[in-house]
PDB file of N, CA and C in Angstrom:
ATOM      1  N   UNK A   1       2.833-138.330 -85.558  1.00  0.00           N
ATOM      2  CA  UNK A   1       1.484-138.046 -85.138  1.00  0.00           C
ATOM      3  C   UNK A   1       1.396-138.187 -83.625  1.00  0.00           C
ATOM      4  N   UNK A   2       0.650-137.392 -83.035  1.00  0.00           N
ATOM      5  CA  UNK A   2       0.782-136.959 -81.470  1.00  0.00           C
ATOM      6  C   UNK A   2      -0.554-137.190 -81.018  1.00  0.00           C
ATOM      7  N   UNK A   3      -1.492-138.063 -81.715  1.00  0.00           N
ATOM      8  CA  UNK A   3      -2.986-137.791 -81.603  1.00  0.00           C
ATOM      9  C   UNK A   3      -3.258-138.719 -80.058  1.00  0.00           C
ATOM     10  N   UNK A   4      -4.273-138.284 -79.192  1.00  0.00           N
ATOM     11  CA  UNK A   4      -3.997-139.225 -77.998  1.00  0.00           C
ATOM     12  C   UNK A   4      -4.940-140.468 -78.206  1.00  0.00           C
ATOM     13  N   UNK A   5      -5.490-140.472 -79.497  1.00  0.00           N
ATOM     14  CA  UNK A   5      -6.286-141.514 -79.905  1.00  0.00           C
ATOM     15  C   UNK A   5      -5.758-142.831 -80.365  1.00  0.00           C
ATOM     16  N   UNK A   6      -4.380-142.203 -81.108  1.00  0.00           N
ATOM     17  CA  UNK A   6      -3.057-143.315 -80.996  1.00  0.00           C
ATOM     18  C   UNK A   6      -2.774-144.331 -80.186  1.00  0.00           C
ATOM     19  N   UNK A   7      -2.526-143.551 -78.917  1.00  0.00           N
ATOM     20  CA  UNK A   7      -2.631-144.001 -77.525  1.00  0.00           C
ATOM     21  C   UNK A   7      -3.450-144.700 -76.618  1.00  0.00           C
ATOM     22  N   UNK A   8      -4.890-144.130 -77.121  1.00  0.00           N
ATOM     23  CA  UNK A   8      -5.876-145.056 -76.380  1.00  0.00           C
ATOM     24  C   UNK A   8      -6.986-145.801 -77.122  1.00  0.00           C
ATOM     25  N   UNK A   9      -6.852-145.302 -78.662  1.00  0.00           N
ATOM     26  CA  UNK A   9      -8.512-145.935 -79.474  1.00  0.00           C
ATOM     27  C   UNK A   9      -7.954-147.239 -80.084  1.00  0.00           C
ATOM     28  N   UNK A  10      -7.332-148.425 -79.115  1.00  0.00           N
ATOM     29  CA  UNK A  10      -7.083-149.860 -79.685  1.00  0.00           C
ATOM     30  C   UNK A  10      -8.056-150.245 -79.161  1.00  0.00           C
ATOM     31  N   UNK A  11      -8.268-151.768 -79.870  1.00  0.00           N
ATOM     32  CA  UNK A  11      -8.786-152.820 -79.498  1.00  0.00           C
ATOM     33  C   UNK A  11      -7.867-153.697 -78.253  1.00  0.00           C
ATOM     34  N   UNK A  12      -8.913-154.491 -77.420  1.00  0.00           N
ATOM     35  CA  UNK A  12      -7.687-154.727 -76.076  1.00  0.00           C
ATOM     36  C   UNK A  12      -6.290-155.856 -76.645  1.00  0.00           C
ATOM     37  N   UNK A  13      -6.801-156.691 -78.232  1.00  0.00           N
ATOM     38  CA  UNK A  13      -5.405-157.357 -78.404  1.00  0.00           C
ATOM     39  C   UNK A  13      -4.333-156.362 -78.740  1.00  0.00           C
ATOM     40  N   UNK A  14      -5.051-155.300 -79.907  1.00  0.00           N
ATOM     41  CA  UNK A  14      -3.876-154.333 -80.219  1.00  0.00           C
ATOM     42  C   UNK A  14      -3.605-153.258 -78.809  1.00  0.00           C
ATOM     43  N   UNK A  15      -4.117-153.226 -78.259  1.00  0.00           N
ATOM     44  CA  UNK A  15      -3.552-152.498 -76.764  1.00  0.00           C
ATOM     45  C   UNK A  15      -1.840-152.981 -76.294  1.00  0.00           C
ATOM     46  N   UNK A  16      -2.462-154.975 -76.103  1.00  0.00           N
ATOM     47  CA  UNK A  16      -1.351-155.715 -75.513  1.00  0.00           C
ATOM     48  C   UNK A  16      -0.602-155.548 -75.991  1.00  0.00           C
ATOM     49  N   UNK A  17      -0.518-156.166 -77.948  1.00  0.00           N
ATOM     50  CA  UNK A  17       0.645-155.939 -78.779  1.00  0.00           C
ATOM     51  C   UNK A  17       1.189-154.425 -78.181  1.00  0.00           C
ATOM     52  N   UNK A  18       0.886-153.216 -78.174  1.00  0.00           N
ATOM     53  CA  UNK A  18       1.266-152.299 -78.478  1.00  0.00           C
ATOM     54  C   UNK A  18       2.378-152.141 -77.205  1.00  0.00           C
ATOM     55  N   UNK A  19       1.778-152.608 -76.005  1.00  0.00           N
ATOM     56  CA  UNK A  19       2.361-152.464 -74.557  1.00  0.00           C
ATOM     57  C   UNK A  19       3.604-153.745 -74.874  1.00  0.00           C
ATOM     58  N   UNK A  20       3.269-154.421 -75.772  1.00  0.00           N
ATOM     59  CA  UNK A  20       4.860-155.720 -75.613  1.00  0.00           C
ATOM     60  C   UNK A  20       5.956-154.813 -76.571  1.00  0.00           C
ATOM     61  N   UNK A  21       5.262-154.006 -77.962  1.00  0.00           N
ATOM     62  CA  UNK A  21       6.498-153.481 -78.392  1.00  0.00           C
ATOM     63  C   UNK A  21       7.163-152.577 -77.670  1.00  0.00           C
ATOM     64  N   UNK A  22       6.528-151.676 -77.017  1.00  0.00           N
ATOM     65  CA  UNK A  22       6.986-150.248 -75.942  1.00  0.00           C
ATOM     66  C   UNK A  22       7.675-150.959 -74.822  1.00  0.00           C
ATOM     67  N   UNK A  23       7.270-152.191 -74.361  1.00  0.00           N
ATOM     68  CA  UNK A  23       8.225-152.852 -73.072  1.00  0.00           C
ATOM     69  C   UNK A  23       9.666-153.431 -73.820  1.00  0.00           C
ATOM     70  N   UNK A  24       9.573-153.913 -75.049  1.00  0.00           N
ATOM     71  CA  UNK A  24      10.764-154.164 -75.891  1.00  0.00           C
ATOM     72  C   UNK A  24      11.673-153.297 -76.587  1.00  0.00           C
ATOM     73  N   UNK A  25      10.814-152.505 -77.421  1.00  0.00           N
ATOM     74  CA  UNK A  25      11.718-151.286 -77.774  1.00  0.00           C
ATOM     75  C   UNK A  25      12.035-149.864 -77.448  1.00  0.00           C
ATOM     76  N   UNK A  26      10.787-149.683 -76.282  1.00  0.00           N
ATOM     77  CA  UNK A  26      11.000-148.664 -75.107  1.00  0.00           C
ATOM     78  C   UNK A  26      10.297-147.380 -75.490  1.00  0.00           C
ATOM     79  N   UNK A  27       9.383-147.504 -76.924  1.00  0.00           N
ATOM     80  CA  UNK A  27       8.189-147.106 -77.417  1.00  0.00           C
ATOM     81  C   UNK A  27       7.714-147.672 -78.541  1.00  0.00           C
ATOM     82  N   UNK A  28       6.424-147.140 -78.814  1.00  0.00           N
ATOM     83  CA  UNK A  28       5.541-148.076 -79.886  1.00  0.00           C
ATOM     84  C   UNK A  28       6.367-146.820 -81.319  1.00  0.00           C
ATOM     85  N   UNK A  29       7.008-147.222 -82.441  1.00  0.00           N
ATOM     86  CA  UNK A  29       6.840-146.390 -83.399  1.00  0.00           C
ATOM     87  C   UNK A  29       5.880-145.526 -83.980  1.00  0.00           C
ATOM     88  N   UNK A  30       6.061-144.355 -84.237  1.00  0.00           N
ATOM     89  CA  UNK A  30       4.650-143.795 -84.520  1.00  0.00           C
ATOM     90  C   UNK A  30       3.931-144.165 -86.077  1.00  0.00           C
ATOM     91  N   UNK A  31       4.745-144.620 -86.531  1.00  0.00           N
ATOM     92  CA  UNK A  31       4.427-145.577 -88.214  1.00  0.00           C
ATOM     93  C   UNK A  31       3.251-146.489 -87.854  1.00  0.00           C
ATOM     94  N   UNK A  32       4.139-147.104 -86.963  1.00  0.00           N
ATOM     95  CA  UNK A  32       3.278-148.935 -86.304  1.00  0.00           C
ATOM     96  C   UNK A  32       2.087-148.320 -85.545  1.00  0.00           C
ATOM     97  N   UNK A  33       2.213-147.259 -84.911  1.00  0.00           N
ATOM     98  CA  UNK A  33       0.663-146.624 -84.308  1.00  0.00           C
ATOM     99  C   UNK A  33      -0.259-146.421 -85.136  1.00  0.00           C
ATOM    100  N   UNK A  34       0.303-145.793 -86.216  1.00  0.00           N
ATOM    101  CA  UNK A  34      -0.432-145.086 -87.281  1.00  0.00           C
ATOM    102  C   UNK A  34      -1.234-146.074 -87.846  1.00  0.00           C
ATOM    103  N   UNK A  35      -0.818-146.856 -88.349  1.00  0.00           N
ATOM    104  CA  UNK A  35      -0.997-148.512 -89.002  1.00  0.00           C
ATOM    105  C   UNK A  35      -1.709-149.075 -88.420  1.00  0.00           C
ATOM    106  N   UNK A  36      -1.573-149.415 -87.252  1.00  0.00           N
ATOM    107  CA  UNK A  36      -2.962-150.091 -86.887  1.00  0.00           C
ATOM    108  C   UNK A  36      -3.760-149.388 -86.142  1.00  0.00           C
ATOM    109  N   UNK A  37      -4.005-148.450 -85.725  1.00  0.00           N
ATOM    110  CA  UNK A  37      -5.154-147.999 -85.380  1.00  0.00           C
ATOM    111  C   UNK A  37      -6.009-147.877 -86.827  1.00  0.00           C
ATOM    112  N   UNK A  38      -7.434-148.375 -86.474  1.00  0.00           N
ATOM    113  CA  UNK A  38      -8.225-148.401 -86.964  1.00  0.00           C
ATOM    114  C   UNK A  38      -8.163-149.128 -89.138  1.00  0.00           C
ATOM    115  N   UNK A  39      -7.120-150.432 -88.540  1.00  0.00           N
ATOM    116  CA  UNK A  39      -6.230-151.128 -89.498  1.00  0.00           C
ATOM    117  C   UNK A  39      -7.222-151.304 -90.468  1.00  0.00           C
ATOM    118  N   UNK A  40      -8.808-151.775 -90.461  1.00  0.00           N
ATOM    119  CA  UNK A  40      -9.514-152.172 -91.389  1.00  0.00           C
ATOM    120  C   UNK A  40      -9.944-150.860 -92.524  1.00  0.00           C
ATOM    121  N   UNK A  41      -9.422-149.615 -92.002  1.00  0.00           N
ATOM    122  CA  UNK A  41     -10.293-148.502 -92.600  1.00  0.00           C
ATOM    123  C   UNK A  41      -8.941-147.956 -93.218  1.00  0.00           C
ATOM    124  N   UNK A  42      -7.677-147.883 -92.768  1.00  0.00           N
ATOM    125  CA  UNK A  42      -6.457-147.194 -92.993  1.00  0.00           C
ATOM    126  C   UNK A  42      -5.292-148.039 -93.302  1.00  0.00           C
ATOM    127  N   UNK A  43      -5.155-148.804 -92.351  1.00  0.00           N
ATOM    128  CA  UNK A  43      -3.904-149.408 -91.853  1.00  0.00           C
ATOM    129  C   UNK A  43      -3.459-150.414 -93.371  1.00  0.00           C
ATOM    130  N   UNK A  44      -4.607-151.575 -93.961  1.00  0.00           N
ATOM    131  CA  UNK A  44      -3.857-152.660 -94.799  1.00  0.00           C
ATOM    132  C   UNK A  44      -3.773-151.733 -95.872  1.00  0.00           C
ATOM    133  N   UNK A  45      -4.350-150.915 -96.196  1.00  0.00           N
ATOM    134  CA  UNK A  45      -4.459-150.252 -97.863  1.00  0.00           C
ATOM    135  C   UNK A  45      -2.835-149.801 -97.602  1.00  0.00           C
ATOM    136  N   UNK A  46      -2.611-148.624 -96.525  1.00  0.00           N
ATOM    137  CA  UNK A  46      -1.502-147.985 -96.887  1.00  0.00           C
ATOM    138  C   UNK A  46      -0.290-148.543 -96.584  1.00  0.00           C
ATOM    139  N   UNK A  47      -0.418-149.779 -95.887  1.00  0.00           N
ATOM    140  CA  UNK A  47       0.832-150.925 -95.339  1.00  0.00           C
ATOM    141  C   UNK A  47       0.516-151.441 -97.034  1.00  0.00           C
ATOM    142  N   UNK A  48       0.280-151.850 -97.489  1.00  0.00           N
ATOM    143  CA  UNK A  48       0.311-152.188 -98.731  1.00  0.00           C
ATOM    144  C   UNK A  48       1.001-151.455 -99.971  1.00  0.00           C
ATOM    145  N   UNK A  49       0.757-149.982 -99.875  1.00  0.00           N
ATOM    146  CA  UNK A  49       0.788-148.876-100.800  1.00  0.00           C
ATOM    147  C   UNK A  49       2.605-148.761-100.191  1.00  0.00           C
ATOM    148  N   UNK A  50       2.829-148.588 -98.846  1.00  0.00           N
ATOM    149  CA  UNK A  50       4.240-148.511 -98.602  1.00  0.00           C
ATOM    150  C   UNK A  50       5.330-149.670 -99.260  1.00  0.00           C
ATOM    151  N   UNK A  51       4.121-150.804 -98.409  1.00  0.00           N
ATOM    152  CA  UNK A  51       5.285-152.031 -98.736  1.00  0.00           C
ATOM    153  C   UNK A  51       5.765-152.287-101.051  1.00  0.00           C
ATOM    154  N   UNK A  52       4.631-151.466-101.612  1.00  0.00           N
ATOM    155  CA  UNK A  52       4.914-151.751-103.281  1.00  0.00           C
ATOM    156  C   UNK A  52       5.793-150.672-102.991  1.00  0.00           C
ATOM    157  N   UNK A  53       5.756-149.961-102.622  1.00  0.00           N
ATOM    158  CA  UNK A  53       7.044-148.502-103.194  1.00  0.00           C
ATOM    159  C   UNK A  53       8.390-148.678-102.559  1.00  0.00           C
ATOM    160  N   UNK A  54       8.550-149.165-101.230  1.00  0.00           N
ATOM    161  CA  UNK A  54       9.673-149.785-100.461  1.00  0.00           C
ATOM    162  C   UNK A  54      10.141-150.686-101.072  1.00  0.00           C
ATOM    163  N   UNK A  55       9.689-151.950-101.608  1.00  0.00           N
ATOM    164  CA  UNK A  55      10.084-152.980-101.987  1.00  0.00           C
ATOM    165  C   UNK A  55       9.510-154.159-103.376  1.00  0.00           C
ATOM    166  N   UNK A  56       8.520-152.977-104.056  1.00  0.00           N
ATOM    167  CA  UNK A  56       8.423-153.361-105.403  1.00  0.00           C
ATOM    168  C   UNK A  56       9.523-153.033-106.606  1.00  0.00           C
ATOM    169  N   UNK A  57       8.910-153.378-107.129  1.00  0.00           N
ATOM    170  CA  UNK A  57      10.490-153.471-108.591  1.00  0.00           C
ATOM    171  C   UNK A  57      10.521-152.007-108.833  1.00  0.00           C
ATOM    172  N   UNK A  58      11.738-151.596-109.154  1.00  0.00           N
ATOM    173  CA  UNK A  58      12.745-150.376-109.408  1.00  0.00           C
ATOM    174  C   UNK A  58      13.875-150.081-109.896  1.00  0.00           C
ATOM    175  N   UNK A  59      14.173-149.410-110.094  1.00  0.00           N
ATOM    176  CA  UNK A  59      15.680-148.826-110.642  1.00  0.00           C
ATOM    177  C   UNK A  59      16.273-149.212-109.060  1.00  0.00           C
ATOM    178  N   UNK A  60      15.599-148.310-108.154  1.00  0.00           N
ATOM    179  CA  UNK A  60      16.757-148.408-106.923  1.00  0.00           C
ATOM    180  C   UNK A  60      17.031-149.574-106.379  1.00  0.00           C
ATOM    181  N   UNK A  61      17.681-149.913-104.989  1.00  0.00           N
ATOM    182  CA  UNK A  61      17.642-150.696-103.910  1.00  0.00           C
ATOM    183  C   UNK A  61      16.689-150.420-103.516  1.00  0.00           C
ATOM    184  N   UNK A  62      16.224-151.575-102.610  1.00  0.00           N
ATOM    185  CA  UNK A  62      15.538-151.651-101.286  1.00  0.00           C
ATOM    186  C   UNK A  62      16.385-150.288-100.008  1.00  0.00           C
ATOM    187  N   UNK A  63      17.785-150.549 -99.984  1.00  0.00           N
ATOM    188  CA  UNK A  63      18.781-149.782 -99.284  1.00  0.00           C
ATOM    189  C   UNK A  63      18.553-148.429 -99.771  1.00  0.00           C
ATOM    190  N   UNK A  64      18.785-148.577-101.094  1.00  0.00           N
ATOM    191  CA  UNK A  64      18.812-146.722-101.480  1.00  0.00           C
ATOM    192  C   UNK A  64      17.512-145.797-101.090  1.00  0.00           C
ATOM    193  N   UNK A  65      16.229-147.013-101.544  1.00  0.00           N
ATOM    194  CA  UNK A  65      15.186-146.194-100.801  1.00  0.00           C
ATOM    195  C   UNK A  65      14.669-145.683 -99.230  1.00  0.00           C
ATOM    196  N   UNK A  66      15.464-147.029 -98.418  1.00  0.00           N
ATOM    197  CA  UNK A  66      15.606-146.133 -97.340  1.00  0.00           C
ATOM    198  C   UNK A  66      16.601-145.438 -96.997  1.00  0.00           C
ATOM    199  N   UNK A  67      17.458-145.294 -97.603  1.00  0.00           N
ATOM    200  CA  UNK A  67      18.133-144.027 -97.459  1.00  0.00           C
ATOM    201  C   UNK A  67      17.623-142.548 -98.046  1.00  0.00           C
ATOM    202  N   UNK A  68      16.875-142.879 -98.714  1.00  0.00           N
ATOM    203  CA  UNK A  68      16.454-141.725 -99.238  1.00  0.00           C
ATOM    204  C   UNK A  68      15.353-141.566 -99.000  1.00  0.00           C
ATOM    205  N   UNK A  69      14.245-142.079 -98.425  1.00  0.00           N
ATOM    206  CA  UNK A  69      12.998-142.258 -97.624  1.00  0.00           C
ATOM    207  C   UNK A  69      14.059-141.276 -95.786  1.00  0.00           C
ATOM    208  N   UNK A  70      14.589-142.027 -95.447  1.00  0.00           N
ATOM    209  CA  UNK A  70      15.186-141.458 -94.020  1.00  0.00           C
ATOM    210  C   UNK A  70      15.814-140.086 -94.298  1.00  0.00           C
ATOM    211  N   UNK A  71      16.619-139.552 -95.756  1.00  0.00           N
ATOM    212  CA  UNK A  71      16.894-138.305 -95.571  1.00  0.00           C
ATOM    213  C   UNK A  71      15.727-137.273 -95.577  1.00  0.00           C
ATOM    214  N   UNK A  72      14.904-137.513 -96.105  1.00  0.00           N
ATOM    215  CA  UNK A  72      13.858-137.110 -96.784  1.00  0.00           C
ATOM    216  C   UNK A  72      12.778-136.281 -95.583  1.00  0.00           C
ATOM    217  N   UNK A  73      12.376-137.728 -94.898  1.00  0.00           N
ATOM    218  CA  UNK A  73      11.934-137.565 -93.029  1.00  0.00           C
ATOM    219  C   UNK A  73      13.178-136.277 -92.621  1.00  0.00           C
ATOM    220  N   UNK A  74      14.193-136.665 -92.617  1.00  0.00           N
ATOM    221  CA  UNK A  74      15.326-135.724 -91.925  1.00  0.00           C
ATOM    222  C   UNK A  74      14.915-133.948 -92.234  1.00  0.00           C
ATOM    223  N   UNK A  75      15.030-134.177 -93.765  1.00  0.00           N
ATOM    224  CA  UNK A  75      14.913-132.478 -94.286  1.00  0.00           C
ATOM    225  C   UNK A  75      13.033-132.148 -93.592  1.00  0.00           C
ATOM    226  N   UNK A  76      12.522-133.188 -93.365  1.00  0.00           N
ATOM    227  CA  UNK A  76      10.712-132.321 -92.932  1.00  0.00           C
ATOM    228  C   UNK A  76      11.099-132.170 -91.710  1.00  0.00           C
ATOM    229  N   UNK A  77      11.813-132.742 -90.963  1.00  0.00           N
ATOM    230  CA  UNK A  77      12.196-133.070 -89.513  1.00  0.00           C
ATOM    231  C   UNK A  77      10.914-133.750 -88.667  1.00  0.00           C
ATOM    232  N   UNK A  78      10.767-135.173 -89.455  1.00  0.00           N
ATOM    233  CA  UNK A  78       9.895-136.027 -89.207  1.00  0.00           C
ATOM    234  C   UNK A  78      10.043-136.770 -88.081  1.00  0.00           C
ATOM    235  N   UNK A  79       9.451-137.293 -87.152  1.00  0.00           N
ATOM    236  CA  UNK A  79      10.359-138.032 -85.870  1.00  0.00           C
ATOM    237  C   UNK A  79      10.359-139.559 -86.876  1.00  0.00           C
ATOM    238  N   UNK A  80      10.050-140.172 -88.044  1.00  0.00           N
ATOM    239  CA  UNK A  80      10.354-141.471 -88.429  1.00  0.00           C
ATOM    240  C   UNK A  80      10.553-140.937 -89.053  1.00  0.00           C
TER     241      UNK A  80
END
């Protein structure tokens, strides 16, 4: 997501956070953007909805699903 609202519609703590991950990892992920902007309306439901399908009970791994979550991104040609 490329929205410039990403970029500028934080609150000033989530601003800081956002400026310590980009000074550490040399940008903010666009997942982790996605997520908290506007966290009370979007962000916990679907951090929730990810974290049961990533790492609730399954046939697969934890591993297999991101491997197959990352090919998956690959074939849409997702930047995550």
């Amino acid at each position: 997501m490329r929205l410039e609202i990403l970029r500028t519609g934080f609150r000033p703590l989530q601003r800081l956070q956002m400026w310590i991950i980009a000074r550490l990892a040399g940008a903010v992920p666009p997942p982790v953007a996605t997520m908290s902007y506007r966290r009370e309306f979007f962000g916990k439901e679907f951090a929730a909805l990810i974290h049961a399908a990533m790492r609730g009970k399954s046939a697969w791994s934890v591993g297999e699903r991101e491997i197959f979550s990352a090919f998956v991104s690959r074939l849409n040609q997702c930047e995550y």
